[in-house]
Each structure stands twice: as C-alpha cells, then as structure tokens.
Protein backbone atom coordinates (compact mmCIF):
# COMPACT_ATOMS: atom_id res chain seq x y z
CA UNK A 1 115.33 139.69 100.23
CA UNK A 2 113.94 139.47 103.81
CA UNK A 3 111.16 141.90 104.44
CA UNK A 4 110.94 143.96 107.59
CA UNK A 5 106.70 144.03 108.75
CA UNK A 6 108.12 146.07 111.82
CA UNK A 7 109.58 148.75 109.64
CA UNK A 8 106.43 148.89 106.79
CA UNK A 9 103.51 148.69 109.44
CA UNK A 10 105.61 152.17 111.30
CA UNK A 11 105.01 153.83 108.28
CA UNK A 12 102.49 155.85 107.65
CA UNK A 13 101.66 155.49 104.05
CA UNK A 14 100.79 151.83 104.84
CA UNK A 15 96.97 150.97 105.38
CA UNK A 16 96.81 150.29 108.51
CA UNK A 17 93.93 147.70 108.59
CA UNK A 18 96.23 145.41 107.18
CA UNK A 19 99.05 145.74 109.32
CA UNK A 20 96.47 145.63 112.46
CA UNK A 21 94.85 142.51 110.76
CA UNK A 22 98.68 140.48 111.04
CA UNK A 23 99.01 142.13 114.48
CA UNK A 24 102.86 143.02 113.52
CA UNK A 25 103.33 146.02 114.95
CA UNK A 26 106.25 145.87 117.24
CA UNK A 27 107.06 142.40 116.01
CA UNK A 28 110.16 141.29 113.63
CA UNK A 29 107.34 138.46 111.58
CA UNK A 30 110.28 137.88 108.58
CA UNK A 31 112.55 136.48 111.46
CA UNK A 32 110.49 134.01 112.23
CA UNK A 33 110.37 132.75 108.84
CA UNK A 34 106.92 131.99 108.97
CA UNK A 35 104.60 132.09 106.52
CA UNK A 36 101.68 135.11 107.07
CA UNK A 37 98.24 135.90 105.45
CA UNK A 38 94.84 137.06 105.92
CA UNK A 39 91.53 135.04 105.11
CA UNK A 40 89.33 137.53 103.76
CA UNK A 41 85.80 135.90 103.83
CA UNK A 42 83.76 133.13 102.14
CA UNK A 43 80.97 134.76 100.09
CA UNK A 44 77.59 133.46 98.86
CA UNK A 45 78.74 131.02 96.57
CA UNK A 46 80.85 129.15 98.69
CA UNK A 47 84.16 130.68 97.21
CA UNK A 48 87.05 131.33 99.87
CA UNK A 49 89.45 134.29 99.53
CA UNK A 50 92.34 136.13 101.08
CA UNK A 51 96.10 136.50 100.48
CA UNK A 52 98.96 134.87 101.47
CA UNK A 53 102.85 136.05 101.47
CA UNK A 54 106.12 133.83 102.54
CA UNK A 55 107.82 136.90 104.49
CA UNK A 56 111.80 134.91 103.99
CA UNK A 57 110.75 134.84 99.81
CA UNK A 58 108.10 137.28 99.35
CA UNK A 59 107.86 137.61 95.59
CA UNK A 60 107.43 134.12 95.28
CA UNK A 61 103.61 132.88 95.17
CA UNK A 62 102.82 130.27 97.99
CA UNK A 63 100.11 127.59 98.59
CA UNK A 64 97.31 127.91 100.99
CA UNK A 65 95.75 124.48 102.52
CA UNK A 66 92.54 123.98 103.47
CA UNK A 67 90.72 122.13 106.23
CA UNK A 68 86.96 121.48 107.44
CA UNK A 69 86.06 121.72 110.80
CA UNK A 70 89.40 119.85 112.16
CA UNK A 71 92.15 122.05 111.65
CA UNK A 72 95.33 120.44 110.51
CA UNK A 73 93.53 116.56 109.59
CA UNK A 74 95.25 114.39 107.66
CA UNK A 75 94.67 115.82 104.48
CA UNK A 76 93.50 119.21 103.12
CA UNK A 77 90.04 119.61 102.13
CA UNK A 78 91.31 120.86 98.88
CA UNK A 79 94.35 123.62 98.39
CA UNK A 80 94.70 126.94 96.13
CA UNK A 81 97.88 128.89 94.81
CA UNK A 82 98.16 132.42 95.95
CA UNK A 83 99.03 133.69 92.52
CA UNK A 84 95.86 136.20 91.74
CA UNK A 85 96.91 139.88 91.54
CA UNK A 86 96.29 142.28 94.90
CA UNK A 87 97.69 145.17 94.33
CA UNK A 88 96.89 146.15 97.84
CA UNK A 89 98.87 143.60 99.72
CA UNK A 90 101.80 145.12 96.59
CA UNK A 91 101.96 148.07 98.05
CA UNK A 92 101.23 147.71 101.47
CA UNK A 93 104.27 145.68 101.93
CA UNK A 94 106.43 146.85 99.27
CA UNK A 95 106.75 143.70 97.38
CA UNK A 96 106.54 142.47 93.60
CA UNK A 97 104.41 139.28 92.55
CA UNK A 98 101.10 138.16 92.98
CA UNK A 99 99.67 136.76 96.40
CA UNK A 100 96.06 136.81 96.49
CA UNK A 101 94.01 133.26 96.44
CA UNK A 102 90.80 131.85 95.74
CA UNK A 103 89.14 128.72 96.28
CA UNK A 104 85.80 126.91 96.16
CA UNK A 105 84.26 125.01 98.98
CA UNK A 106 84.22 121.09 97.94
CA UNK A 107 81.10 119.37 96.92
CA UNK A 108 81.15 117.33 99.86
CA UNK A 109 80.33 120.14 102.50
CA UNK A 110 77.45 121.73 100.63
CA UNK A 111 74.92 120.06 102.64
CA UNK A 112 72.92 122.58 104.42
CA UNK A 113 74.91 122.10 107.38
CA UNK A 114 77.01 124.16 109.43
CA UNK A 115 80.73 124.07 109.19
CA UNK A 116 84.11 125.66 110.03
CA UNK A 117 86.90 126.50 107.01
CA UNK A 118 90.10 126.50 108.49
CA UNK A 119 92.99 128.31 106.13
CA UNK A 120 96.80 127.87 106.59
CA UNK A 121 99.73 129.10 104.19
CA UNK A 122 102.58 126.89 103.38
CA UNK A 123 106.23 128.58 103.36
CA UNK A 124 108.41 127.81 100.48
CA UNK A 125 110.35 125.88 102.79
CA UNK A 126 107.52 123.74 104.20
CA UNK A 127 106.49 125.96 107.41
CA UNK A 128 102.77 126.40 107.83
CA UNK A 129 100.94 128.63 109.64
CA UNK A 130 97.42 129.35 110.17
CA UNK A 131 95.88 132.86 108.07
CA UNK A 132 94.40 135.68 110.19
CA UNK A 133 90.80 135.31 110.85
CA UNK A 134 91.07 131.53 109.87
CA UNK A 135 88.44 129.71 111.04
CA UNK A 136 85.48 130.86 109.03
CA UNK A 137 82.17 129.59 109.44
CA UNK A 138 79.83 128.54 106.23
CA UNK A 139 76.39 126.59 105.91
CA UNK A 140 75.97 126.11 101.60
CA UNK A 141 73.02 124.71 100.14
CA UNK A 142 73.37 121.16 98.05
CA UNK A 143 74.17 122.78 94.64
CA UNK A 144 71.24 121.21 92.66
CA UNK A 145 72.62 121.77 89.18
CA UNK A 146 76.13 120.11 89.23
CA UNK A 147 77.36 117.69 87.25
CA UNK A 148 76.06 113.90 88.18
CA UNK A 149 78.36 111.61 86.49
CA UNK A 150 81.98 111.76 86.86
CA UNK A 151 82.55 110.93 89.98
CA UNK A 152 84.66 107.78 90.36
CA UNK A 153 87.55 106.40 92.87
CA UNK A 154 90.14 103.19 92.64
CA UNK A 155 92.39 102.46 95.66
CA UNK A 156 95.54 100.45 94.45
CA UNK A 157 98.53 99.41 96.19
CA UNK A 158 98.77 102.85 98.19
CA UNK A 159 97.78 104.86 95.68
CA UNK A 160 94.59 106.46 95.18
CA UNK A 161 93.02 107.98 92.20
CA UNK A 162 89.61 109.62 91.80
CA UNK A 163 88.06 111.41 88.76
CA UNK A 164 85.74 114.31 88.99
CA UNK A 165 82.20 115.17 87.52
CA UNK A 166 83.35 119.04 88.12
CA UNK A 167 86.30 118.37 85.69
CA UNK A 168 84.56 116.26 83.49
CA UNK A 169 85.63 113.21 84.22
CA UNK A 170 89.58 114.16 84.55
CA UNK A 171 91.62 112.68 86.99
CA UNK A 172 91.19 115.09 90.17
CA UNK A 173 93.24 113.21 92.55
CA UNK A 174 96.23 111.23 92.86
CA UNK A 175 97.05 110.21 96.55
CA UNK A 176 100.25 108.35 97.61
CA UNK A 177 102.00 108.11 100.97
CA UNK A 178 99.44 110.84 102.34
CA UNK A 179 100.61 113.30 99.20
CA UNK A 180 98.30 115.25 96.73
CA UNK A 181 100.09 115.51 93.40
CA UNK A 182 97.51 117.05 91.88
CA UNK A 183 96.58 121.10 91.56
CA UNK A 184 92.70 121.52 90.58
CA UNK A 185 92.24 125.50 91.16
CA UNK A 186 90.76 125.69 88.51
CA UNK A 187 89.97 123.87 84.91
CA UNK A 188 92.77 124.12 83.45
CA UNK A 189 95.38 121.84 85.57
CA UNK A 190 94.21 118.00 87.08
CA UNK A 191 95.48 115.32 85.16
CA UNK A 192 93.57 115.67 81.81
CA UNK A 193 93.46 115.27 78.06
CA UNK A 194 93.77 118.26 75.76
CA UNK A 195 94.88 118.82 72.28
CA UNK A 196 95.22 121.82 69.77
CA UNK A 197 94.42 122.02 66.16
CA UNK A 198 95.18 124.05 63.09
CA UNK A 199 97.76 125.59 64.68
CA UNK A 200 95.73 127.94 66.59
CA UNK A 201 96.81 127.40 70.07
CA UNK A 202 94.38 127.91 72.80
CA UNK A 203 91.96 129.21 70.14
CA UNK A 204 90.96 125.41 68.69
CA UNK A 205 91.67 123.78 72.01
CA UNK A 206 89.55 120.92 73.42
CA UNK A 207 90.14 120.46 76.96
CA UNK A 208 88.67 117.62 79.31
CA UNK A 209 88.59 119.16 82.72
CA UNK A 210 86.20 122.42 80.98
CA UNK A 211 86.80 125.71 79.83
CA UNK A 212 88.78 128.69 81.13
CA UNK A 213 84.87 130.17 81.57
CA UNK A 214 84.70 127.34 84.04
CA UNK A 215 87.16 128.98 86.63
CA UNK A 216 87.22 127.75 89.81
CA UNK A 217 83.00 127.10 89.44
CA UNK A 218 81.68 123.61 90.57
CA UNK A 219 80.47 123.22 87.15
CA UNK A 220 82.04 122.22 83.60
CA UNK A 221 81.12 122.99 80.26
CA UNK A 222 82.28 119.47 79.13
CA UNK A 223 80.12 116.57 78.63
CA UNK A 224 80.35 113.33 79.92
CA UNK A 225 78.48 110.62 78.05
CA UNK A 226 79.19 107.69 80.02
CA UNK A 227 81.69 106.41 83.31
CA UNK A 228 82.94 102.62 83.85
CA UNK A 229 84.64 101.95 87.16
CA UNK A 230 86.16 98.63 88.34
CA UNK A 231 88.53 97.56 91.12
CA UNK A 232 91.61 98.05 89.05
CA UNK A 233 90.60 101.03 86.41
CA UNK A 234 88.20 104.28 85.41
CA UNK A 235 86.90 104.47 82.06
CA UNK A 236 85.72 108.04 80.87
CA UNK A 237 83.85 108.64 77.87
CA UNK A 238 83.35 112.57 76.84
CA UNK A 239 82.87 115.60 74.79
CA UNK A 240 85.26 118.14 76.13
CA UNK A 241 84.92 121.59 76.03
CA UNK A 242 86.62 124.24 73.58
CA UNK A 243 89.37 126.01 76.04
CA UNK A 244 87.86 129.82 74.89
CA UNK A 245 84.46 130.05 73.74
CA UNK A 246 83.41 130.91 70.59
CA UNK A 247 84.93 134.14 69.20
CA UNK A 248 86.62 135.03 72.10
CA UNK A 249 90.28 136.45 71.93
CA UNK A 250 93.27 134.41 73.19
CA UNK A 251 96.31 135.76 73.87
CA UNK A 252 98.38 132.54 72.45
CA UNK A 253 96.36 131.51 69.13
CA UNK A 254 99.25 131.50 66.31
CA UNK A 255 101.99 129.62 66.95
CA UNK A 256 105.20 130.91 64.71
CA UNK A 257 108.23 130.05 65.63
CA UNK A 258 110.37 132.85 63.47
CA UNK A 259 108.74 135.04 65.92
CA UNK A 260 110.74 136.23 68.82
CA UNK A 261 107.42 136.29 70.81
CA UNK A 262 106.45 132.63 69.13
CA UNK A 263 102.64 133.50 70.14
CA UNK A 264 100.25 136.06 68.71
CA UNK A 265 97.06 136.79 69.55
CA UNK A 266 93.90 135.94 67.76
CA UNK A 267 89.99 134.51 68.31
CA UNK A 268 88.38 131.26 69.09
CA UNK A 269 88.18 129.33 65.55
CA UNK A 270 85.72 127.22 67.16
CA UNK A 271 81.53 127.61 66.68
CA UNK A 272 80.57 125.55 69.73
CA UNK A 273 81.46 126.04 73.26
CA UNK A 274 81.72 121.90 73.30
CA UNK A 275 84.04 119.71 70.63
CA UNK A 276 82.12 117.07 68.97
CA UNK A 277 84.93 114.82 68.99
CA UNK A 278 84.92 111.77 71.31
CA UNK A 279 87.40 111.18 74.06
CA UNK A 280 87.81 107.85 75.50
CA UNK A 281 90.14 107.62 78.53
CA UNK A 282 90.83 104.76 80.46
C-alpha cells in the first residue's frame, strides 16, 4: 500500500495542523519514499515525543534516531520504536498500526546545560530523514536520585559493551563496526537476565533491567549490590526486580498449553516489588 499525503491533506475531514505541520500540501511525500514525522516536544522530565510513519509501508512501526547538538554524528544519542498508539496520526492519514514514540534524554546531557535534540526517522528500507520541528532545545537538571552503581564499559577487539545503572546492571550496549544491537526503550529489552516461576508467567517474573513500572524512567526498581570491571569482563551482582508489582494483573500469568489462547490472565504472586534471590552475571 502506498499512501497518497496529497490526496488525505485535500480533504477536509483531516486536521489540518497536521498536514500543515509535514508541509504536504501540493506535494506527492509517498513518492519520495521517504520516511516523515513530527517531533512533538520534550517536556519537563526530559522525555522526547512525536510520531513517526514510513509513507512506502505505513502500517509498519519504524525507528526514530536520536542526536545531541550535531545532527547526524556518528552514532545516535540513543533510539526509540514508534510503536505507542496515536490514534490521531490513525485517522488523519487513514492508516492501521501504531506510530507514536517516546524517549528519554540520556544521563549524559542532564547537566544544567543547554543543548539541541535532533530527531530523524529511519524508513524500513534504511532512508532517514529528519522529523518536523526537529531540532529541539532542552537544559535538564543532573537527576540527583539515579542509580550510582551500574555503570561499567569494556572495549574488546572492536566490540564494545557497557552495562547500565538505569537497567540495573544489564548489558545496555553492544557496539560493533559502528552498529547498536541493542533496543533499551524501555526495561524490558537490553541484554538481561530474567526467569519465571510457578508457572505464572509475567506474574512471578524477576527481571534484571527493572520493572514494567520502570518504563522508559532513568530509574530501576532493581538493586545492585556490587559491580567488578576489568579490561576483559563486567561482573554484576543484583537483586532484580519482580516484572509486575505486587498484586497487579498481567495479562500472560497462566501458561496452559491445551488452551487455544495458551495465556490467561491473572495477578502478581509476588509480595515484594524486588526478588530476594541473587543474580550473579559475569
């Protein structure tokens, strides 16, 4: 399906701000098989937003990379799906899927400072393009309560691997030949340990990185006792968070395969939002 912005923005049960915002009118956008989008703002908490649509596969979610204050560097700043519902951009343009995004500011530029966040959305087929009012400016305050310890980086042979205090100690980052293979929107991806017990799914579910409270926050409800680094390996000692908190309802907490649906719903089994079993990575 190739979508027509022309045709949509002409009509007038589209909202207009939108279609004024891509500055389509008159212009064919889906031949140019370029990606399109709009950065909405950055709001108080450092927290970017705005949508993003491929126009050559638009019910397809897309990726939208981010740079500080040099636009297109080497490397983004970090990066963020645009797979969160707006229903807006839905019917605006017609389309199915989800195509909204959100993303927190790093660590690194909370500093009191003055900066510029540049946004760009990547085409399924590579193409990038920079979003609609992309750059934004932000100053952010050091955030005084994160996590300290964490924090850790080896360089090896071209590949580079960091761990995170924001994920509890998880592996954040793996770098090779320029390339992030790692996706840490929120607390629930990076490279990490997690298991399930009792059968209960996501309802007994100790995960490294933090809870699904944790979001895309700069904080983690896991613990991490103690961090080891040397030239040639991390070492991560922790207490990892319960995936739902106590007594909250989980959508995929009874696993049964004679089911046709295998998952049913059900509650948190645990009593504490952090396990009190040990996890020792290296």
């Amino acid at each position: 399906m190739r979508l027509s912005w022309t045709s949509l923005c002409n009509k007038q049960t589209v909202i207009s701000a939108i279609c004024l915002a891509l500055g389509v009118y008159g212009t064919e956008v889906a031949n140019s098989a370029m990606p399109v989008g709009y950065f909405d703002k950055i709001d108080s908490n450092g927290v970017a937003s705005g949508w993003a649509i491929d126009p050559t596969a638009p019910e397809q979610s897309i990726e939208v990379n981010f740079y500080v204050d040099t636009p297109l560097a080497s490397a983004p700043v970090t990066r963020a799906d645009a797979e969160a519902a707006r229903p807006d951009v839905n019917a605006t343009f017609h389309v199915a899927g989800d195509h909204g995004f959100i993303a927190a500011i790093p660590q690194a530029f909370r500093d009191g400072k003055v900066h510029r966040l540049y946004a760009y959305a990547v085409a399924v087929d590579g193409k990038i393009n920079q979003l609609r009012r992309s750059p934004k400016p932000f100053k952010l305050a050091l955030h005084a309560n994160r996590p300290k310890k964490g924090d850790a980086l080896i360089n090896r042979n071209g590949i580079a691997i960091a761990t995170a205090a924001r994920f509890g100690g998880a592996i954040a980052s793996l770098r090779w030949n320029n390339k992030e293979f790692v996706d840490i929107q929120d607390h629930g991806r990076e490279i990490q340990t997690a298991w399930q017990g009792d059968n209960a799914g996501e309802c007994f579910n100790p995960t490294e990185a933090g809870s699904a409270k944790d979001g895309i926050g700069l904080d983690t409800t896991s613990n991490v006792v103690s961090l080891a680094v040397t030239r040639q390996s991390i070492t991560t000692v922790s207490h990892p968070a319960f995936w739902l908190q106590p007594g909250q309802a989980g959508a995929s907490c009874e696993f049964d395969p004679a089911r046709s649906s295998l998952w049913a719903g059900g509650n948190a089994l645990n009593r504490t939002a952090v396990s009190s079993s040990t996890l020792k990575k290296k």
